[in-house]
Protein backbone atom coordinates (compact mmCIF):
# COMPACT_ATOMS: atom_id res chain seq x y z
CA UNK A 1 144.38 94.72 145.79
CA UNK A 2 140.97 96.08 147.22
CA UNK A 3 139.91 92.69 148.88
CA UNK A 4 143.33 92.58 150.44
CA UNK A 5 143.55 96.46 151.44
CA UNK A 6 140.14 95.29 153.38
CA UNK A 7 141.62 92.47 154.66
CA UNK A 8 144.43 94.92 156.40
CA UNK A 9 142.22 97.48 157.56
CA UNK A 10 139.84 95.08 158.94
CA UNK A 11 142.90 93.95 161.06
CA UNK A 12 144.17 97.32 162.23
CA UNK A 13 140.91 98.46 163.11
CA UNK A 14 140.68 95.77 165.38
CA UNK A 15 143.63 96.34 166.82
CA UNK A 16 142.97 99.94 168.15
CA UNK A 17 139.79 101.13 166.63
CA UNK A 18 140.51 103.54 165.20
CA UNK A 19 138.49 104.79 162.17
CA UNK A 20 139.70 104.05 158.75
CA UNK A 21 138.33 104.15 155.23
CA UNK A 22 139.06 103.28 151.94
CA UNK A 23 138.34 105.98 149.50
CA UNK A 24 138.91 106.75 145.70
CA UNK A 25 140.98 109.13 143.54
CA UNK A 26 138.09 111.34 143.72
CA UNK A 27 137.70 111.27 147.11
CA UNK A 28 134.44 108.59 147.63
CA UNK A 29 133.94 106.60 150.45
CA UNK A 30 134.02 102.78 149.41
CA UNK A 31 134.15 101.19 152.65
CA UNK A 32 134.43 102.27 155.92
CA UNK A 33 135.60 100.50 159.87
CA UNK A 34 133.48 101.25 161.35
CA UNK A 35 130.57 100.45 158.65
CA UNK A 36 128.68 103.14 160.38
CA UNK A 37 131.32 106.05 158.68
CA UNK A 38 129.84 105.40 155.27
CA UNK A 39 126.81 106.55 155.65
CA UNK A 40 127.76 109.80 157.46
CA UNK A 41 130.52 110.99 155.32
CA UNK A 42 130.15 113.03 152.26
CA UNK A 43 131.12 111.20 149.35
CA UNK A 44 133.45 114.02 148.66
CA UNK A 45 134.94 115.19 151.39
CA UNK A 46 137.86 113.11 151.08
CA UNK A 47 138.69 114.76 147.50
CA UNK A 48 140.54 117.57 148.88
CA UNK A 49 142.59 115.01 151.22
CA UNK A 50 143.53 113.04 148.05
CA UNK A 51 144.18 116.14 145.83
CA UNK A 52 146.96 117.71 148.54
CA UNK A 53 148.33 113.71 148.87
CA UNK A 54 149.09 114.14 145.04
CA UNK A 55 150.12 117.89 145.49
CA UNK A 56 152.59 116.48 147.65
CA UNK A 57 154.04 114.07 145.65
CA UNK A 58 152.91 111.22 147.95
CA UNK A 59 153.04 107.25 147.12
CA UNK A 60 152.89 104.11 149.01
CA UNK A 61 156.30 104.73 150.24
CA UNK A 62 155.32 108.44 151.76
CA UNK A 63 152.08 108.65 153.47
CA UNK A 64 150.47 112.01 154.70
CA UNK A 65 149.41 112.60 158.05
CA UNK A 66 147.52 115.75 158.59
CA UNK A 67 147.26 117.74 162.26
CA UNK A 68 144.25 119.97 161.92
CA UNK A 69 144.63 123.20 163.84
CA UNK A 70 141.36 122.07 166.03
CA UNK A 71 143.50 119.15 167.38
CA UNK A 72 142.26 116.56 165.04
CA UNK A 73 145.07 113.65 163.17
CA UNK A 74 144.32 112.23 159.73
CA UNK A 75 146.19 110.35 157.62
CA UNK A 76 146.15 108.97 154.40
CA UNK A 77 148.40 106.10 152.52
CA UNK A 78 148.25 105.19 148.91
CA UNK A 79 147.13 101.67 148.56
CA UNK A 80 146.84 101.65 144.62
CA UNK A 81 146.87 104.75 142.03
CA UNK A 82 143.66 104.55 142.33
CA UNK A 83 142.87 103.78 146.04
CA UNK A 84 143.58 105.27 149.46
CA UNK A 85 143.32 104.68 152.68
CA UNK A 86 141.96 107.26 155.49
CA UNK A 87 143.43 106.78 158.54
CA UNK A 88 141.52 108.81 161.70
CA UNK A 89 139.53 111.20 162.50
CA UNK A 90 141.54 110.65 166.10
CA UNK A 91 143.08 113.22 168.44
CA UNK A 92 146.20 113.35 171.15
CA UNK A 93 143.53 114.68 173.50
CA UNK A 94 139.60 113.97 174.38
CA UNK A 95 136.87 116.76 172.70
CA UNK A 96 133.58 117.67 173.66
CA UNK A 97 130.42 117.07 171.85
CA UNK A 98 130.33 121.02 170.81
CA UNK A 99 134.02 120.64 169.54
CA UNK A 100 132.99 117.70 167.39
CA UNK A 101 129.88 119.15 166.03
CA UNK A 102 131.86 122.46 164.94
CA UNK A 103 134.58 119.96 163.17
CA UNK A 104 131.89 117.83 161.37
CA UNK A 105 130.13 121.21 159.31
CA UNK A 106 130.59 120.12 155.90
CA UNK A 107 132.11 117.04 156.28
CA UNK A 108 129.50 115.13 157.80
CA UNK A 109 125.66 114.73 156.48
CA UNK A 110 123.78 117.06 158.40
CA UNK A 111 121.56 114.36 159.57
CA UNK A 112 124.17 112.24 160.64
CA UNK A 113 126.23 114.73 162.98
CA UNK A 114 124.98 113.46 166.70
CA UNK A 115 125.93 109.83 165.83
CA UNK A 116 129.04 110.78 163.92
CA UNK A 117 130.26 112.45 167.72
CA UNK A 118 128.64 109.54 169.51
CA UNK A 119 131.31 107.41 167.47
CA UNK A 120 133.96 109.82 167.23
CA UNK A 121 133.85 110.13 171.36
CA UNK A 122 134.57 106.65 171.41
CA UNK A 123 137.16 106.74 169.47
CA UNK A 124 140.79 106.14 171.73
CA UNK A 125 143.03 109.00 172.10
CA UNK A 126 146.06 108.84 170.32
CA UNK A 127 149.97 109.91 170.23
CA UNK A 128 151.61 111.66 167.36
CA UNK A 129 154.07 108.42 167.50
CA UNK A 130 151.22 106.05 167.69
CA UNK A 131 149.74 108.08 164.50
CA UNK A 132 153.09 107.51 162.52
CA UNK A 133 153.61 103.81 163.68
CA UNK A 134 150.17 103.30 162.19
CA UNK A 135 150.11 105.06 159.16
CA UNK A 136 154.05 103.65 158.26
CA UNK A 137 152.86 100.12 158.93
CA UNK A 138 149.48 100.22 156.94
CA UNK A 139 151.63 101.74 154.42
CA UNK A 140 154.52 98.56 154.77
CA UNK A 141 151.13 96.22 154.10
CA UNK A 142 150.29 97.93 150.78
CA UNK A 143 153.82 98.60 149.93
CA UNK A 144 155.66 95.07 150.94
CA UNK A 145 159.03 98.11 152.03
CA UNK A 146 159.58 98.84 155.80
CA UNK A 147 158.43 102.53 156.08
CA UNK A 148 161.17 104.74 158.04
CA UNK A 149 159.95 107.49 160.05
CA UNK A 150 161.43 110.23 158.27
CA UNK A 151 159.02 109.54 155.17
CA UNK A 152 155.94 110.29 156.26
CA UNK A 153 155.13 113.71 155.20
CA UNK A 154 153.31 115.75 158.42
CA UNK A 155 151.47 118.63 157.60
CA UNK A 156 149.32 121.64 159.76
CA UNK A 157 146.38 122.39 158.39
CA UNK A 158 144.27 125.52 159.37
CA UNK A 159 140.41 124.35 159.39
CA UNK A 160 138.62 126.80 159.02
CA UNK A 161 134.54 127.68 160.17
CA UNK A 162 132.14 128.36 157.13
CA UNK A 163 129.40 131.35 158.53
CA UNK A 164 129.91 133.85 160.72
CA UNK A 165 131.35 135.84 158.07
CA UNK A 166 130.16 139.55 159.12
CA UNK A 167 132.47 139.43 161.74
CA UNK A 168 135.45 138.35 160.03
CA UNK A 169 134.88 141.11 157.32
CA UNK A 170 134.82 143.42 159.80
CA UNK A 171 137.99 142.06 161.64
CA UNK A 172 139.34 141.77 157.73
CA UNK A 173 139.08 145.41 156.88
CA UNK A 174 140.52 146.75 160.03
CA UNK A 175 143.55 144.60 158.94
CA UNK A 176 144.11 146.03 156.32
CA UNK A 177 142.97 149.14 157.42
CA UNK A 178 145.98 149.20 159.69
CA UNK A 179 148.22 147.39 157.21
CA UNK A 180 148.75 144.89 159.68
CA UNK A 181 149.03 141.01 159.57
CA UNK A 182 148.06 138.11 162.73
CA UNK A 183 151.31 135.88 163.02
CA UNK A 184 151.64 133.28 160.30
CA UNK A 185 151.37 129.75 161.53
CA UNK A 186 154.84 129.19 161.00
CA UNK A 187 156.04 130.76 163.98
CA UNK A 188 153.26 128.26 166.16
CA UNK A 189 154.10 125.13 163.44
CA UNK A 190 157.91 125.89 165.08
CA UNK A 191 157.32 125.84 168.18
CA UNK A 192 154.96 122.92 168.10
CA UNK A 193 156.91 121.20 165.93
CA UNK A 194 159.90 121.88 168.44
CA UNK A 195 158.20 120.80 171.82
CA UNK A 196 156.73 117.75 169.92
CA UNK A 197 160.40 116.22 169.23
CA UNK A 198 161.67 117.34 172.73
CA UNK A 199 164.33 119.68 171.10
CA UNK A 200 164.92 122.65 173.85
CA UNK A 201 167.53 123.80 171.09
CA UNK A 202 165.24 123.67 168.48
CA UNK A 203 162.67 125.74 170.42
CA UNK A 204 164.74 128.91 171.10
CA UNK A 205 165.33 128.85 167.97
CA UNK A 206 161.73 129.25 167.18
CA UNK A 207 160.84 131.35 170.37
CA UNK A 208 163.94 134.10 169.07
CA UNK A 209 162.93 133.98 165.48
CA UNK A 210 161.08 137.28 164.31
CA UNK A 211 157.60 136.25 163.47
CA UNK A 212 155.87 138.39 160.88
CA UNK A 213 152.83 139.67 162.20
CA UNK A 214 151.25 140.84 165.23
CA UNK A 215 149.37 138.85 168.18
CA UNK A 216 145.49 139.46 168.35
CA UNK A 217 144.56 142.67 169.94
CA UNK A 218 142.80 140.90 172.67
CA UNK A 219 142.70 143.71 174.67
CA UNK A 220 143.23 147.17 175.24
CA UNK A 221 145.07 146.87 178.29
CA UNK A 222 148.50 146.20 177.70
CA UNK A 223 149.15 143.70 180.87
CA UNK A 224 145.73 142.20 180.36
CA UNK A 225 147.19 141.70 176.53
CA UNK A 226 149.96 139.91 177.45
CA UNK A 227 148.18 137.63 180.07
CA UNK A 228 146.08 136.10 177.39
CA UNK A 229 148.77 136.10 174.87
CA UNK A 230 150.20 133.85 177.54
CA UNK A 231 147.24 131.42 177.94
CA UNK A 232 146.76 131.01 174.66
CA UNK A 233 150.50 130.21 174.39
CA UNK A 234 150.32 127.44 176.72
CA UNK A 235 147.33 126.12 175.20
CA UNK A 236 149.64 125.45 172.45
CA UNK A 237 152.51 124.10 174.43
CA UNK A 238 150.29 121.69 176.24
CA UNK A 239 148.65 120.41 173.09
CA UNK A 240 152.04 120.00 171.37
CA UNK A 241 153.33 118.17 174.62
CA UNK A 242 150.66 115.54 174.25
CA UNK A 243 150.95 115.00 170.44
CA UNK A 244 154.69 114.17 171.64
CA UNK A 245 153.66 111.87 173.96
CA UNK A 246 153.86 113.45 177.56
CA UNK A 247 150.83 112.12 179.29
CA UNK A 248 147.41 114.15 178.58
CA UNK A 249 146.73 114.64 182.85
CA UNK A 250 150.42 115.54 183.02
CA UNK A 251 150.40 118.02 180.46
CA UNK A 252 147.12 119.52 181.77
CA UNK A 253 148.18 119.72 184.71
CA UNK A 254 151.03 121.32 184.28
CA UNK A 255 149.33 124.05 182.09
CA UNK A 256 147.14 125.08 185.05
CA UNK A 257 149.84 125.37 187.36
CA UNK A 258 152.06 127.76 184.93
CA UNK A 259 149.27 129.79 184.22
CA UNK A 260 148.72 130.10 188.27
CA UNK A 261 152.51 130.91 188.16
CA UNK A 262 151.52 133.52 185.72
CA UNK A 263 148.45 135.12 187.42
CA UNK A 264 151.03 136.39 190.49
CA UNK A 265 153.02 138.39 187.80
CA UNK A 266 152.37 141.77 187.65
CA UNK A 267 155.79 143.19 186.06
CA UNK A 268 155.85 142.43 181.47
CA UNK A 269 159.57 140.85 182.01
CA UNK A 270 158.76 138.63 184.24
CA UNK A 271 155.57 137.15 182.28
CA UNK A 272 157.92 136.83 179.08
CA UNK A 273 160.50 135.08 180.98
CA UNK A 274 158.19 132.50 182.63
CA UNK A 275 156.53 131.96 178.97
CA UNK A 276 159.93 130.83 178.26
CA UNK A 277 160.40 128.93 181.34
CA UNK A 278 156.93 127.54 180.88
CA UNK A 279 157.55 126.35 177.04
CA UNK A 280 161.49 124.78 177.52
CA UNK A 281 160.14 122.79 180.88
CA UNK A 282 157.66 121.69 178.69
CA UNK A 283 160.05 120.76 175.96
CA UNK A 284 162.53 118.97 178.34
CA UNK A 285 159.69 116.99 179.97
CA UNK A 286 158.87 115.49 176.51
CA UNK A 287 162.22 114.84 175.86
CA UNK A 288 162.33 113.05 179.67
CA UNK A 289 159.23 111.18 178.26
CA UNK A 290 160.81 109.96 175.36
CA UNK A 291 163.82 108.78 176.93
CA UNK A 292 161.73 106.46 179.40
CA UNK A 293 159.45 105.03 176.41
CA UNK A 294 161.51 102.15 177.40
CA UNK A 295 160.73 101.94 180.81
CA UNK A 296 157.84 99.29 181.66
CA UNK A 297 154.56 100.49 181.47
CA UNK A 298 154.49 99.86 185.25
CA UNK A 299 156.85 102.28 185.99
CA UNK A 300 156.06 104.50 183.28
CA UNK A 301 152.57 104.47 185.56
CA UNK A 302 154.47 105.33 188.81
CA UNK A 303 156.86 108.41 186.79
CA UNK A 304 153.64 110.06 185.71
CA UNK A 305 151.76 109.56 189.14
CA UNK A 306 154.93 111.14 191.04
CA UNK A 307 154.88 114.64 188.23
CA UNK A 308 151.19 114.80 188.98
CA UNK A 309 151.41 114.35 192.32
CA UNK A 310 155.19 116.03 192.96
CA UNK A 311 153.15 118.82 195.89
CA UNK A 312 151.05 116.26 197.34
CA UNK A 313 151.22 114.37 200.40
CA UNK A 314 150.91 110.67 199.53
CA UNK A 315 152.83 107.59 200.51
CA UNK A 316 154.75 104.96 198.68
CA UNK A 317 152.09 102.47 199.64
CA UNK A 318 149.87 105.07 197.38
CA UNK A 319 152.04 105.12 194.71
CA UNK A 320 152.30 101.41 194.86
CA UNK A 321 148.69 100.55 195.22
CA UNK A 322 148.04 102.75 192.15
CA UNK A 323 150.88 100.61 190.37
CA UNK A 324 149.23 97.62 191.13
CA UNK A 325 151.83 96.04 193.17
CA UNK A 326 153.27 95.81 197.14
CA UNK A 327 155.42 98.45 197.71
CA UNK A 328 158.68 95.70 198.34
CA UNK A 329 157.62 94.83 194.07
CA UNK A 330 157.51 98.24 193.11
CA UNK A 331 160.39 99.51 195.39
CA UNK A 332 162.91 96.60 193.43
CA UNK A 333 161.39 96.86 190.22
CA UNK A 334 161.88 101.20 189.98
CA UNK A 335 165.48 100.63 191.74
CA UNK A 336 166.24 97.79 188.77
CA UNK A 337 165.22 100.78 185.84
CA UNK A 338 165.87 103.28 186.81
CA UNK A 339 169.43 102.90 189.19
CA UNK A 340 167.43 104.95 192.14
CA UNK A 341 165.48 104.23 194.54
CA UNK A 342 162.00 105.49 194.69
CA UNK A 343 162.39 108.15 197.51
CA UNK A 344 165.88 109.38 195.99
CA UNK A 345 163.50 110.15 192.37
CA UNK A 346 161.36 111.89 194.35
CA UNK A 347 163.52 113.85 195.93
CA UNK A 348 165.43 114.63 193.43
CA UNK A 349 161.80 116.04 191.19
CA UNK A 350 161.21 117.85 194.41
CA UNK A 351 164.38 119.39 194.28
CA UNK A 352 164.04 120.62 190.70
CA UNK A 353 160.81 122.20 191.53
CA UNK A 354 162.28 124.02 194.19
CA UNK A 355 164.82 125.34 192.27
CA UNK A 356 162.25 126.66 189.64
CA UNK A 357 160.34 128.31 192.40
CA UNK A 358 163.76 129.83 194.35
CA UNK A 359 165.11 131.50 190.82
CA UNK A 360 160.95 132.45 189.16
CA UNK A 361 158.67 133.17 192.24
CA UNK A 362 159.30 135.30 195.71
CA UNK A 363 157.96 132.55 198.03
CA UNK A 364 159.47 131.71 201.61
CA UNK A 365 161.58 128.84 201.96
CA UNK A 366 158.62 127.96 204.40
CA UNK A 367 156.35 128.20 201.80
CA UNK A 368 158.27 126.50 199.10
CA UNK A 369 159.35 123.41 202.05
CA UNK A 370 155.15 123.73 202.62
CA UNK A 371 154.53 123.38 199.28
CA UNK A 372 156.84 120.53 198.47
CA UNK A 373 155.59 118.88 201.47
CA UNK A 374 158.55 118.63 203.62
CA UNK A 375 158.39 118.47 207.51
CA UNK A 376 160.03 121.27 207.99
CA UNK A 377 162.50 123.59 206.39
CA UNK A 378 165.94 123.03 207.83
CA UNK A 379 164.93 119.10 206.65
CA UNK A 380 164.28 121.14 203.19
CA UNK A 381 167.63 123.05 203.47
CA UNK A 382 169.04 119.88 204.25
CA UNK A 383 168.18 118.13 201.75
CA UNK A 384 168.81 121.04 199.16
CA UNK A 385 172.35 121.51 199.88
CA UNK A 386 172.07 117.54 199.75
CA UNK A 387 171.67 117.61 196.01
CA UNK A 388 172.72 120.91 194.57
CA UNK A 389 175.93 121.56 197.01
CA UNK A 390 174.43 124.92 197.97
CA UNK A 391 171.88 126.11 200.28
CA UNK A 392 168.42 127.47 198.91
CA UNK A 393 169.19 131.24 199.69
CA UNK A 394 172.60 131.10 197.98
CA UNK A 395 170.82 129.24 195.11
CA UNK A 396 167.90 132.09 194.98
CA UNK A 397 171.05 134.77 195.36
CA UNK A 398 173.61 133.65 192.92
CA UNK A 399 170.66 132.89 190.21
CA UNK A 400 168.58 136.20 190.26
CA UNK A 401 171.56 138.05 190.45
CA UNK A 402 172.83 136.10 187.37
């Protein structure tokens, strides 16, 4: 079974490259794609991997795939009782050197850590689906069964920094000083977990639920409090977007423009609403994602390139030279998939921004029309009562009355 387990990952990894190993009971590296991983690895610092696979009742029919809370994916299928296979480390978004070196303390040989994130920056990104496609079909190889989604086990793990322990004692004792607990990662595994699948219903359920706990004193100022709070919220979002398979420039850029949105707040209510805003737009743009997986890549290329461009000026030839194709190709191919044709889409995306900006934000309709790039506004009115049946001030009326 070893020689053919090799024979597999051999395969696989040249399919993606993506690192895998083949470990032991215990936890030992016995061979390694690339070769390179075996000499920088441990030799135990698989074991606790293995022990939680066992903890968790895993077999060849339920691999493990864990999400470390530094944005790293590993996962791990049974090949025999006695073997396993170590799928990763790999990540839904790039890391820096520094990030890699602070993941690699005491997992890595210390004289190995530079070309262990020489490799590891190499490595492709990859999705949270591409992560379960993977670790279900090594699994099917091992296992001769077709491996179903639903049973691969996915778990959060908290890494956590050895050193700098003076400051956490302190932090520790006022805790408990105070009586007082951070939020559990439940409350974040729930709303990750939520904006991952695309489920906006799932997600207030997780936003409403009473987390035990406290945020971070961050600072003294109240506002100020709140503010970073926020970022660190959408930090969260954004990461749990990509694992779900929104695009990594799409996600990051729309982090940086809701925490713009954010910075023009100055009343509490209106930050807490637009956190809300911010994480169900989020949601519903991963579930939009989803639903187009079956879209050609082409014109999965030219959806993204319209989100990240949605307040830019650029021109169908643009959009079509960054598609690869005329715009007459691209133009019959979008209208074929999607029922539209490529200015109606855009309009329409416009549209919907408009309408976040009318109901969260006290800009102009000449600054919104500006901003959206439209000629003028009474071509932006136009347009707006086009699609919606109402004009923008009756929108921005009936909806912050409401």
């Amino acid at each position: 079974m070893y020689e053919k387990a090799a024979a597999v990952c051999s395969r696989l990894y040249a399919l993606q490259h993506i690192p895998m190993s083949i470990v032991d009971r215990a936890g030992h590296y016995l061979r390694s794609w690339p070769s390179s991983i075996l000499d920088m690895m441990r030799q135990d610092s698989a074991g606790l991997l293995v022990a939680e696979f066992k903890q968790l009742s895993g077999d060849r029919a339920h691999p493990v795939i864990h999400y470390f809370d530094r944005g790293f994916y590993v996962g791990l299928v049974e090949i025999t009782a006695d073997l396993y296979l170590i799928i990763g480390l790999c990540s839904p978004y790039p890391h820096t050197r520094e990030e890699l070196m602070e993941m690699s303390v005491g997992t890595v040989e210390p004289g190995k850590i530079q070309a262990f994130c020489d490799l590891m920056l190499q490595v492709p990104v990859v999705t949270r689906q591409q992560m379960f496609a993977y670790a279900a079909l090594a699994a099917q190889q091992f296992s001769g069964e077709v491996i179903p989604e639903e049973n691969i086990w996915y778990q959060d793990i908290a890494s956590h920094v050895i050193g700098r322990t003076q400051g956490l004692d302190e932090a520790r004792f006022q805790q408990r000083e105070e009586a007082d607990e951070h939020t559990t990662l439940d409350y974040e595994n729930g709303v990750s977990r939520a904006v991952e699948l695309g489920r906006s219903d799932l997600l207030m359920e997780a936003l409403y639920a009473v987390p035990t706990g406290r945020v971070g004193t961050m600072s003294s100022n109240a506002l100020r409090q709140l503010r970073y709070s926020y970022i660190s919220f959408t930090t969260l979002v954004s990461r749990a977007s990509i694992r779900g398979g929104l695009p990594m420039e799409t996600a990051f850029l729309l982090s940086d423009l809701y925490c713009q949105r954010m910075d023009v707040l100055t009343e509490r209510s209106d930050i807490e609403r637009l956190l809300v805003d911010m994480a169900l737009d989020f949601c519903d743009k991963v579930a939009k994602n989803r639903h187009l997986s079956g879209h050609s890549p082409v014109i999965r290329k030219a959806l993204d390139y319209i989100t990240v461009h949605l307040h830019d000026d650029f021109s169908l030839e643009d959009l079509a030279a960054h598609c690869g194709l005329c715009r007459r190709s691209l133009s019959l191919r979008f209208k074929s998939e999607l029922g539209a044709s490529i200015v109606d889409y855009i309009h329409k995306e416009k549209i919907g921004e408009a309408k976040f900006l009318l109901e969260q934000t006290e800009l102009t309709l000449p600054r919104i029309s500006a901003c959206l790039n439209y000629s003028s506004q009474s071509y932006f009115t136009q347009l707006f009562r086009k699609y919606t049946g109402e004009t923008p001030e009756q929108y921005r009326a009936r909806h912050q009355s409401r």
